[in-house]
C-alpha atoms as a PDB file:
ATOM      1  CA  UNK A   1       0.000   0.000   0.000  1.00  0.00           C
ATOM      2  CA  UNK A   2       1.588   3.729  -1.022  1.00  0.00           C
ATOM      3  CA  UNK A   3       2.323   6.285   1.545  1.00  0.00           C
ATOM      4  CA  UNK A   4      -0.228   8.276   0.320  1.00  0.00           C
ATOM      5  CA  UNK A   5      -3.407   5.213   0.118  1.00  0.00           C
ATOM      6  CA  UNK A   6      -2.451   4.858   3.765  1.00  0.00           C
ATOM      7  CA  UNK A   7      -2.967   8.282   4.583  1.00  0.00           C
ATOM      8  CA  UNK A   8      -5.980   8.384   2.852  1.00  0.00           C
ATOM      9  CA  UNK A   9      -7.244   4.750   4.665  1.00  0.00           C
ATOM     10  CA  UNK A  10      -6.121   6.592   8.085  1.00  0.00           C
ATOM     11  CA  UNK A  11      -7.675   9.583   7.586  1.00  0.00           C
ATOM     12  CA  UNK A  12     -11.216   7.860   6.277  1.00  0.00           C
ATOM     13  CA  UNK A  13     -10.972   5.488   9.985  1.00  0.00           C
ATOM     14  CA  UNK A  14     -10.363   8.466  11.755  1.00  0.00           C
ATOM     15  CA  UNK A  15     -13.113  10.522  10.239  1.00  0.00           C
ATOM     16  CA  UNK A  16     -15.813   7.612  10.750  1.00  0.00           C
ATOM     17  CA  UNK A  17     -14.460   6.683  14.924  1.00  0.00           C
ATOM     18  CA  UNK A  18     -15.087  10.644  15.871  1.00  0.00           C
ATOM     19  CA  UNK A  19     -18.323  10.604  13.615  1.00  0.00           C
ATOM     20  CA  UNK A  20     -19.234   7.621  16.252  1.00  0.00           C
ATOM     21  CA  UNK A  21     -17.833   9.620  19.171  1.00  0.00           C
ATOM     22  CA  UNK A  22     -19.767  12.680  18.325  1.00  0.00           C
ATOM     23  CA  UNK A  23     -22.907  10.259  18.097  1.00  0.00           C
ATOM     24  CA  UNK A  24     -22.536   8.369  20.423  1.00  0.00           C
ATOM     25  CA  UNK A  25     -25.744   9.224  23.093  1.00  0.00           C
ATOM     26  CA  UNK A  26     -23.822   7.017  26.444  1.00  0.00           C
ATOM     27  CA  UNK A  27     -23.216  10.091  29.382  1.00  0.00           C
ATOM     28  CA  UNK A  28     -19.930  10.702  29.857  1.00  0.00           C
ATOM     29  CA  UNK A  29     -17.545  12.141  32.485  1.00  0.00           C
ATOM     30  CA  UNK A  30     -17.300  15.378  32.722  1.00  0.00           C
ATOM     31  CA  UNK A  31     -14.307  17.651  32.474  1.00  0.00           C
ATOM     32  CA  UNK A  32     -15.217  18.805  36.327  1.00  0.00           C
ATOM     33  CA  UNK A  33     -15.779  15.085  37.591  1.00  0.00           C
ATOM     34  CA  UNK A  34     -12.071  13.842  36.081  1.00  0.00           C
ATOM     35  CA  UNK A  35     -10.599  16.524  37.672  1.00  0.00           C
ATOM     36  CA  UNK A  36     -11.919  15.854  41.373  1.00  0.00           C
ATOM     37  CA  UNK A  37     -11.082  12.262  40.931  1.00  0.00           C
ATOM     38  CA  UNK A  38      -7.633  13.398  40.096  1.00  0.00           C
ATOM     39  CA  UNK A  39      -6.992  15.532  42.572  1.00  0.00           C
ATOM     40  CA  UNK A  40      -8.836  13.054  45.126  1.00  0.00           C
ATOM     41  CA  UNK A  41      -5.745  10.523  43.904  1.00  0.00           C
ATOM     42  CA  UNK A  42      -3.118  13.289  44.630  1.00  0.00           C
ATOM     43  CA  UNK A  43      -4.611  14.375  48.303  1.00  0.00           C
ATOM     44  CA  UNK A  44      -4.684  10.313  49.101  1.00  0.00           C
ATOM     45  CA  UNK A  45      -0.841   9.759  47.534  1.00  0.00           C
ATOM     46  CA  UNK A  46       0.406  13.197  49.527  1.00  0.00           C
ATOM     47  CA  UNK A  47      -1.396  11.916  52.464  1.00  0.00           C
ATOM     48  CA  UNK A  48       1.020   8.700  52.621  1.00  0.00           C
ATOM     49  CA  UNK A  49       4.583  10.905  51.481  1.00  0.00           C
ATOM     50  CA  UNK A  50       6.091  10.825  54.896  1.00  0.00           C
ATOM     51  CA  UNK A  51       6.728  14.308  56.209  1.00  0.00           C
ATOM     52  CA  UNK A  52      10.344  15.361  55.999  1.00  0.00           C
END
């Protein structure tokens, strides 16, 4: 396959799996509820760093 038929094949997958994405009607996780989660991780992990 030539550079430029994979490019095109790439480009045509990609197209059609954010197509889905943008479809797709499943609630997600919002940008606010990632974020708490993270930070949730970092307070537990700093919570067990012994003090120095």
């Amino acid at each position: 396959m030539s550079v430029a038929a994979e490019a095109n094949a790439y480009d045509a997958w990609f197209r059609m799996k954010v197509k889905a994405a943008l479809e797709d009607a499943r609630s997600g996780t919002s940008q606010v509820q990632v974020m708490q989660a993270a930070q949730a991780l970092i307070d537990a992990k700093r919570q067990l760093e012994p003090k120095s």
